[in-house]
N, C-alpha and C. Protein backbone atom coordinates (compact mmCIF):
# COMPACT_ATOMS: atom_id res chain seq x y z
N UNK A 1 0.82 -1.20 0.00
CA UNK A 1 0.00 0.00 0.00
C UNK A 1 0.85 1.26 0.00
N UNK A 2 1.81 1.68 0.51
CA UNK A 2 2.74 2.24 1.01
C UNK A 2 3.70 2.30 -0.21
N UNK A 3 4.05 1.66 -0.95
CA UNK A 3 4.68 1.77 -2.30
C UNK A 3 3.41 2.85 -3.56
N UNK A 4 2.49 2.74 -3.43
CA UNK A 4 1.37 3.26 -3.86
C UNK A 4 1.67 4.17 -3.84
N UNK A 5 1.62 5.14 -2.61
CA UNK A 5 1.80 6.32 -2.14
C UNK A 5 2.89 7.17 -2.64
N UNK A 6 4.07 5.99 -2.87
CA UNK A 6 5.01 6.65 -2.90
C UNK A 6 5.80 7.14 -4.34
N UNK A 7 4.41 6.10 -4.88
CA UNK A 7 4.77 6.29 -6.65
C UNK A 7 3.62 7.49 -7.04
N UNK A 8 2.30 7.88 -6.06
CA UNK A 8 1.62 8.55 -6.07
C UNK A 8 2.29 9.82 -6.03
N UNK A 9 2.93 10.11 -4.87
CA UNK A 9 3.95 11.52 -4.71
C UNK A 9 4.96 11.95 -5.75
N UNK A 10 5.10 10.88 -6.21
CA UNK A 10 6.54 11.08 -7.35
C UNK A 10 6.18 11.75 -8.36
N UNK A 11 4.69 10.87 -8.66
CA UNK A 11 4.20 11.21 -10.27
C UNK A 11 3.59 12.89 -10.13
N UNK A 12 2.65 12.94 -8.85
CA UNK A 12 2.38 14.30 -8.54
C UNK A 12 4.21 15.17 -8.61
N UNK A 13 4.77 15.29 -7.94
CA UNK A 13 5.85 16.21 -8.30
C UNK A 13 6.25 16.43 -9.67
N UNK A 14 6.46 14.92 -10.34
CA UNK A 14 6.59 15.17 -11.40
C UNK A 14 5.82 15.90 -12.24
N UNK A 15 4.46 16.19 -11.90
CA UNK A 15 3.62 16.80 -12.95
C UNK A 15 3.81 18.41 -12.68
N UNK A 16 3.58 18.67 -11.08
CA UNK A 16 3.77 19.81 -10.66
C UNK A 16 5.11 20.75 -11.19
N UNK A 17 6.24 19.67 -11.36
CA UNK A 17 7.60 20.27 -11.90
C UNK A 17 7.83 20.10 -13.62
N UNK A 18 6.99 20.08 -13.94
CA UNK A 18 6.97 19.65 -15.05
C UNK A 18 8.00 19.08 -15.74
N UNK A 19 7.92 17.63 -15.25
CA UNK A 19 9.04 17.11 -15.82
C UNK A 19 8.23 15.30 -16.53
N UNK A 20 8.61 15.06 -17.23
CA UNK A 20 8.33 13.81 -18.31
C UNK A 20 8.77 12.68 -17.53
N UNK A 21 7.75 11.79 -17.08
CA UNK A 21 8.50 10.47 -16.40
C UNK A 21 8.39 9.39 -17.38
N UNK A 22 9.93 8.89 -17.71
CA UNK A 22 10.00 7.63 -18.23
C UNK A 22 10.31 6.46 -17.42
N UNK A 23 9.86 5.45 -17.73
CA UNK A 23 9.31 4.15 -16.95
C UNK A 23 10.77 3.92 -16.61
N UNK A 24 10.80 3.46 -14.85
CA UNK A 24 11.82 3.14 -14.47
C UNK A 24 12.13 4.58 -12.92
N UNK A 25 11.61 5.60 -13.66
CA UNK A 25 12.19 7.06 -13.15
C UNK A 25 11.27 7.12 -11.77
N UNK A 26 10.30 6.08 -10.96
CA UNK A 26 10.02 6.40 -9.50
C UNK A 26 10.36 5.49 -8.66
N UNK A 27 11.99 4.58 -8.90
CA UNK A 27 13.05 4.05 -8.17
C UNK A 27 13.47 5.45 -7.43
N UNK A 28 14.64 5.39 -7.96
CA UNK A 28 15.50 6.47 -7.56
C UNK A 28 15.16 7.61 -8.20
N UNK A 29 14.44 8.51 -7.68
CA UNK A 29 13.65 10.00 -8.44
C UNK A 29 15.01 10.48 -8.12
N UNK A 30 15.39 11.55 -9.48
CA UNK A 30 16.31 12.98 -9.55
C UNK A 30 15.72 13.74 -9.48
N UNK A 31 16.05 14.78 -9.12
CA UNK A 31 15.09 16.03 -8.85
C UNK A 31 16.16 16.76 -9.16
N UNK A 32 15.88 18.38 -10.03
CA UNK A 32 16.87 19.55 -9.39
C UNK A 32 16.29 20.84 -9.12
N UNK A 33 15.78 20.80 -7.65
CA UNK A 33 14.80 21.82 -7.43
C UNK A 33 16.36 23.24 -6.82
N UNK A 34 15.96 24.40 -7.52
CA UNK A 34 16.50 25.86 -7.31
C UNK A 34 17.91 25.43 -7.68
N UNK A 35 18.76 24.61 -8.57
CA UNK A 35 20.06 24.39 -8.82
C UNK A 35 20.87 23.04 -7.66
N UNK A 36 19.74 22.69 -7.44
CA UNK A 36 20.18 21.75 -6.10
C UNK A 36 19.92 20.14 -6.44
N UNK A 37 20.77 19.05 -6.34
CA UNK A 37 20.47 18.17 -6.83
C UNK A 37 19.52 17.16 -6.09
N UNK A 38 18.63 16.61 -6.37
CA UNK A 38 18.16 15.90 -5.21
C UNK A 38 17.93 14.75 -5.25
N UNK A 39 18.01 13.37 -4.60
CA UNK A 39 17.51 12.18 -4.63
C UNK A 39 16.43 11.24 -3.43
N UNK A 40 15.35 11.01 -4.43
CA UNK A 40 14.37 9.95 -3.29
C UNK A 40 14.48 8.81 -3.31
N UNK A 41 14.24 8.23 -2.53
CA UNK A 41 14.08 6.46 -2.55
C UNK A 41 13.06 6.23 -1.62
N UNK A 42 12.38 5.51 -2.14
CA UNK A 42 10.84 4.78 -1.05
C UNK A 42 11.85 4.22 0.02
N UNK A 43 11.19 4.14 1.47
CA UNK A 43 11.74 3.34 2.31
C UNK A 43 11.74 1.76 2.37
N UNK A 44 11.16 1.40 1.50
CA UNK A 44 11.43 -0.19 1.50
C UNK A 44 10.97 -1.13 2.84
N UNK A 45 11.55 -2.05 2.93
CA UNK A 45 11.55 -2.72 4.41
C UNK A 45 11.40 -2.49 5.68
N UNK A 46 12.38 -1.70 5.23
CA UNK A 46 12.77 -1.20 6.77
C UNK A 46 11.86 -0.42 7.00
N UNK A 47 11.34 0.56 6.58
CA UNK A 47 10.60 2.00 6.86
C UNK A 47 9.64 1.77 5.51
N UNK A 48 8.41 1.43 5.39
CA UNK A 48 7.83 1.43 4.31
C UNK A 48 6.90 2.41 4.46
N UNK A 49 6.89 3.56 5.35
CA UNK A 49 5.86 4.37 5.07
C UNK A 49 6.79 5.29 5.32
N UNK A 50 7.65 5.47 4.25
CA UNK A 50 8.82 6.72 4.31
C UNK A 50 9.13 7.19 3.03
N UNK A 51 9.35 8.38 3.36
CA UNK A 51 10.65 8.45 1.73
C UNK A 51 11.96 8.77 2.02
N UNK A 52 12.88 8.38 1.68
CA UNK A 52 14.43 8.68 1.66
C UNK A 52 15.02 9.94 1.07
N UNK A 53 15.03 11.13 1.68
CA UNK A 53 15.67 12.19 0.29
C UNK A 53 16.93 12.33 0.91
N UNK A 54 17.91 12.54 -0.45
CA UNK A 54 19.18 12.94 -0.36
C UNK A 54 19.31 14.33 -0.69
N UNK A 55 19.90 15.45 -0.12
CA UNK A 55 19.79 16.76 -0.96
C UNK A 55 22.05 17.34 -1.09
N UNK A 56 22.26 17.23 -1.91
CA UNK A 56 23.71 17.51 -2.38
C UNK A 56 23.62 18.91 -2.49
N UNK A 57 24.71 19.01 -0.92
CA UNK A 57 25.15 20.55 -0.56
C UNK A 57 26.37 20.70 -1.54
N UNK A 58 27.26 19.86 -1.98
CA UNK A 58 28.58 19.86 -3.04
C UNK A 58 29.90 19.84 -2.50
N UNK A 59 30.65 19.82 -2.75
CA UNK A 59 32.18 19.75 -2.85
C UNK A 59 32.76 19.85 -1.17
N UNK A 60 33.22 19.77 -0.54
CA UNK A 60 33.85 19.55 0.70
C UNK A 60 34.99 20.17 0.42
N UNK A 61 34.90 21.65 0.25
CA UNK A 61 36.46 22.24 0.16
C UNK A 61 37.85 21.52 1.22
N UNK A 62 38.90 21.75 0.69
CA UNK A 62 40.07 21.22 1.12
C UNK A 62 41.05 22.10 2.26
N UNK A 63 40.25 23.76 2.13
CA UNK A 63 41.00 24.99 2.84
C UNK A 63 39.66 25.21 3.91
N UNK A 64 40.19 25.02 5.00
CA UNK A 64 39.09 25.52 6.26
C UNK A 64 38.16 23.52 6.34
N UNK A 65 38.90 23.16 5.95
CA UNK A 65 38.22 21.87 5.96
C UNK A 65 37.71 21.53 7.53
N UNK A 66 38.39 21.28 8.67
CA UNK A 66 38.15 20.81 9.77
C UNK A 66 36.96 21.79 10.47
N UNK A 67 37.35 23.18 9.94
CA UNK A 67 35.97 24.35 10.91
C UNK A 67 34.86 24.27 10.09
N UNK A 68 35.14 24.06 8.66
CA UNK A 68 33.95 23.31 7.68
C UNK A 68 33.11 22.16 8.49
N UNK A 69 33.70 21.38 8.87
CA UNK A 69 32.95 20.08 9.06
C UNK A 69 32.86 20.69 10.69
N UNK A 70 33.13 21.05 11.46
CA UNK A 70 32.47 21.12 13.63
C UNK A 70 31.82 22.55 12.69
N UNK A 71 31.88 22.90 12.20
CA UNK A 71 30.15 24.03 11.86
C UNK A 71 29.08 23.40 11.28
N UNK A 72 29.30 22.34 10.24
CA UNK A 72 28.27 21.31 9.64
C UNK A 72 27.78 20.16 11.04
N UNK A 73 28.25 20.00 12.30
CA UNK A 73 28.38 19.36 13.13
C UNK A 73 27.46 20.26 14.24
N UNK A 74 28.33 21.62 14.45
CA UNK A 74 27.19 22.11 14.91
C UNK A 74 25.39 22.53 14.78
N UNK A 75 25.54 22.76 13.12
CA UNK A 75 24.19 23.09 12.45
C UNK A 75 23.47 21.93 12.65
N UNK A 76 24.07 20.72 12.44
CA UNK A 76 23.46 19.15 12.79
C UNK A 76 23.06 19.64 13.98
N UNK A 77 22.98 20.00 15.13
CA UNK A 77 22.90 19.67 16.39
C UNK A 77 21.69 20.67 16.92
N UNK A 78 21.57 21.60 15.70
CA UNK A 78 19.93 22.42 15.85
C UNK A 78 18.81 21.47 14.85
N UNK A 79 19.53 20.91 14.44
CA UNK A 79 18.04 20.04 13.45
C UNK A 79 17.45 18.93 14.18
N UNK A 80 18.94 18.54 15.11
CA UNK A 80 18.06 16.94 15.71
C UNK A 80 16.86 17.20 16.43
N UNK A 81 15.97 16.08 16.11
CA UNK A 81 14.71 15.79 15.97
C UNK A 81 14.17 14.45 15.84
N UNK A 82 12.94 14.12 15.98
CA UNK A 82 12.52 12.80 15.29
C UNK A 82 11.89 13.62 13.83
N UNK A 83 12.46 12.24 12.62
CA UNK A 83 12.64 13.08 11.56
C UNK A 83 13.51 14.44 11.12
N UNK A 84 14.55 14.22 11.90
CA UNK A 84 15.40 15.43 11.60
C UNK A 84 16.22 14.70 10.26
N UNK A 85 17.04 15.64 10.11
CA UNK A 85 17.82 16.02 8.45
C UNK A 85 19.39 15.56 9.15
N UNK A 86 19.73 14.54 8.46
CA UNK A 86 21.39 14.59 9.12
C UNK A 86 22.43 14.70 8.06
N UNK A 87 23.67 15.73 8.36
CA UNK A 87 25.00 15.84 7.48
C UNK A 87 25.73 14.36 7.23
N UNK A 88 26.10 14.32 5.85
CA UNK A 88 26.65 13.28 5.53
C UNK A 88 28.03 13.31 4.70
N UNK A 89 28.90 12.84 4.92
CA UNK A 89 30.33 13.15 3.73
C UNK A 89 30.43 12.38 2.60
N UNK A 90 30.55 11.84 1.06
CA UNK A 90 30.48 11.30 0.53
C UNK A 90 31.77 11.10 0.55
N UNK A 91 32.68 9.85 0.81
CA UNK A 91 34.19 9.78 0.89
C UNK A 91 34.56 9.31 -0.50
N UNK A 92 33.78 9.21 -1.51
CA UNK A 92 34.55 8.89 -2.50
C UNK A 92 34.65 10.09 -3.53
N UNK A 93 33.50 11.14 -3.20
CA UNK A 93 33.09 12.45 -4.13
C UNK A 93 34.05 13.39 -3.17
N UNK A 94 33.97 13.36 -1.97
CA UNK A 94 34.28 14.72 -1.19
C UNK A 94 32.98 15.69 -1.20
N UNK A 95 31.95 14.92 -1.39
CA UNK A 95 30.59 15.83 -1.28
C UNK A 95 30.11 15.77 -0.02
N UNK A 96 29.53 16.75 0.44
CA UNK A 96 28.41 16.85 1.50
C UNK A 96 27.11 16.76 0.96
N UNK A 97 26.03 15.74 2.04
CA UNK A 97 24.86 15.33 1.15
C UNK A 97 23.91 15.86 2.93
N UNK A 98 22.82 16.59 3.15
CA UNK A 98 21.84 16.31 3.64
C UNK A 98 20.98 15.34 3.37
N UNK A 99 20.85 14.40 4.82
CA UNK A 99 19.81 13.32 4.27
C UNK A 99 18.76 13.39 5.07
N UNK A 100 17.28 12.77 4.88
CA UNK A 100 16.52 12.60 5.43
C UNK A 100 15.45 11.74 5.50
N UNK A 101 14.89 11.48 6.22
CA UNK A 101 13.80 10.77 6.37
C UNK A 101 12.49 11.07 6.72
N UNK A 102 11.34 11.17 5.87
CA UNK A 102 10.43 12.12 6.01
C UNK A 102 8.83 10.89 6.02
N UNK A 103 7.97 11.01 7.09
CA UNK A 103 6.74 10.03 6.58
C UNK A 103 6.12 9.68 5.24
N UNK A 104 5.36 9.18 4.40
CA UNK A 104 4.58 9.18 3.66
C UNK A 104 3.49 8.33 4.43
N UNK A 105 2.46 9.99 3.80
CA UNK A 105 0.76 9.54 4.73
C UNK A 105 0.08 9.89 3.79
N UNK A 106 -1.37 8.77 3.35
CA UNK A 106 -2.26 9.40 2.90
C UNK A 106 -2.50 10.55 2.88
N UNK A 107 -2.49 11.89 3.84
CA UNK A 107 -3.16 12.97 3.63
C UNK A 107 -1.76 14.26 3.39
N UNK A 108 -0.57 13.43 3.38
CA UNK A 108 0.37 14.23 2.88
C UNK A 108 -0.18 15.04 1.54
N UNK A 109 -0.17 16.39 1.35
CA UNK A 109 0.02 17.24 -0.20
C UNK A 109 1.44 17.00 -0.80
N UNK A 110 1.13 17.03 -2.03
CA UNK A 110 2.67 16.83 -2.54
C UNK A 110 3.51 18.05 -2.28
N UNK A 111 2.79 19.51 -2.20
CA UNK A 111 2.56 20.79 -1.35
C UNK A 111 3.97 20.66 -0.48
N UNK A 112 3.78 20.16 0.54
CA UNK A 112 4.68 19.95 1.45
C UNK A 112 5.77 19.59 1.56
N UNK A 113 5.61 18.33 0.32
CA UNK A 113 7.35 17.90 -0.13
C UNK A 113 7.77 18.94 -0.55
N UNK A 114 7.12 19.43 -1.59
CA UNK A 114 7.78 20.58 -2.59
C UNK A 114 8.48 21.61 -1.45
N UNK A 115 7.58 22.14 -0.27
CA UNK A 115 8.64 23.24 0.64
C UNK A 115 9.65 22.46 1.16
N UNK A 116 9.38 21.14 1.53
CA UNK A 116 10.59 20.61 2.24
C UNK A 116 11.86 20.38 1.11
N UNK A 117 11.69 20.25 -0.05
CA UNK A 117 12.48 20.32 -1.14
C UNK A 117 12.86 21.77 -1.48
N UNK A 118 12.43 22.92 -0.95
CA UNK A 118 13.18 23.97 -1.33
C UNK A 118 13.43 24.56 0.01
N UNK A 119 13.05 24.31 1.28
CA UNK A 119 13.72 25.09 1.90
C UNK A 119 15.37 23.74 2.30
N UNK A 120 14.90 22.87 2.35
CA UNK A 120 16.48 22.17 2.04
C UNK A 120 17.65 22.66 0.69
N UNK A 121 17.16 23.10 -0.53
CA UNK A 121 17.79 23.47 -1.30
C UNK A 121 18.06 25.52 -1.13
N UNK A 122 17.81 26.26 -0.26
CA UNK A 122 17.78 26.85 0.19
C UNK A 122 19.14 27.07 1.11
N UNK A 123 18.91 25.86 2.08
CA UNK A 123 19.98 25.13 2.87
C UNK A 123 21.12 25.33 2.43
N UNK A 124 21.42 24.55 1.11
CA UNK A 124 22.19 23.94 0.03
C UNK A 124 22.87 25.45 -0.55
N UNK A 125 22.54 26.28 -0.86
CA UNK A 125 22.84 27.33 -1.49
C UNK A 125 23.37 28.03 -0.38
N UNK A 126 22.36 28.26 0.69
CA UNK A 126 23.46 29.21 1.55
C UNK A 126 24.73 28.52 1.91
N UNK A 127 25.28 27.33 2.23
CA UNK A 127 26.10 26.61 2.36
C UNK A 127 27.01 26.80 1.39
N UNK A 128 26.87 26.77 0.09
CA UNK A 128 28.12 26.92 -1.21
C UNK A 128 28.73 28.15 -0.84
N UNK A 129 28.14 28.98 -0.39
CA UNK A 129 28.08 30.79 -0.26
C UNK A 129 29.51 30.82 0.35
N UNK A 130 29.32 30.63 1.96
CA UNK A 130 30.29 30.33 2.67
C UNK A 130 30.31 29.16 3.61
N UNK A 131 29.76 28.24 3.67
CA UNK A 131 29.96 26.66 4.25
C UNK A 131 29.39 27.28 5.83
N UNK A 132 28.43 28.19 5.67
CA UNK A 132 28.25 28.67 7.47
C UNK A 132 29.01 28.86 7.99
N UNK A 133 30.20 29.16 7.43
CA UNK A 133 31.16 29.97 8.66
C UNK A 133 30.41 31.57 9.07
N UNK A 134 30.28 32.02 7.76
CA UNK A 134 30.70 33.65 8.24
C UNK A 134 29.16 33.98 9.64
């Protein structure tokens, strides 16, 4: 039932963003909402009344690296929550990825993803700016 839903939300975004779904495309949904890259995945097994989003903050500069990451550590530490958003390092990209885990409910609007998809890409942008230092 819960897979339903979650191909229900996809196809709604997709229409809302106007974007063309070819068969295959509500596995792993791409998204690039405001220049920001994004990825979903249904929760599967484990969590079947979930969705998985990935949102790619980018590149893990190499200068200021260590106050880069205890400021991404600290900002983590205002989100925790149930259902909070957690910082992630990609060790083979050198990317930083926000991830999350968000319900899927019948009376969810697709409405809602869409803000949670831009104020995370929001996120994402102020972060390239200056990585939350300044």
């Amino acid at each position: 039932m819960s897979i339903q839903r979650y191909w229900a939300l996809v196809t709604d975004l997709y229409r809302q963003l106007g974007i063309e779904a070819a068969p295959g495309m509500h596995q792993a949904v791409q998204l690039c909402i405001d220049d920001v890259d994004f990825i979903l995945f249904y929760g599967g097994v484990l969590a079947p009344d979930s969705v998985v989003m990935h949102c790619t903050f980018g590149a893990l500069p190499t200068a200021s690296r260590d106050r880069i990451l205890l400021r991404l550590l600290e900002t983590q530490s205002h989100l925790f929550g149930v259902c909070a958003p957690v910082f992630s390092c990609d060790a083979a990209q050198q990317h930083i990825t926000l991830m999350c885990r968000f319900p899927l409910r019948d009376d969810q609007p697709t409405e809602s993803t869409l803000e949670l998809l831009h104020l995370f890409a929001g996120m994402a942008m102020r972060w390239r700016k200056d990585h939350f230092l300044d």
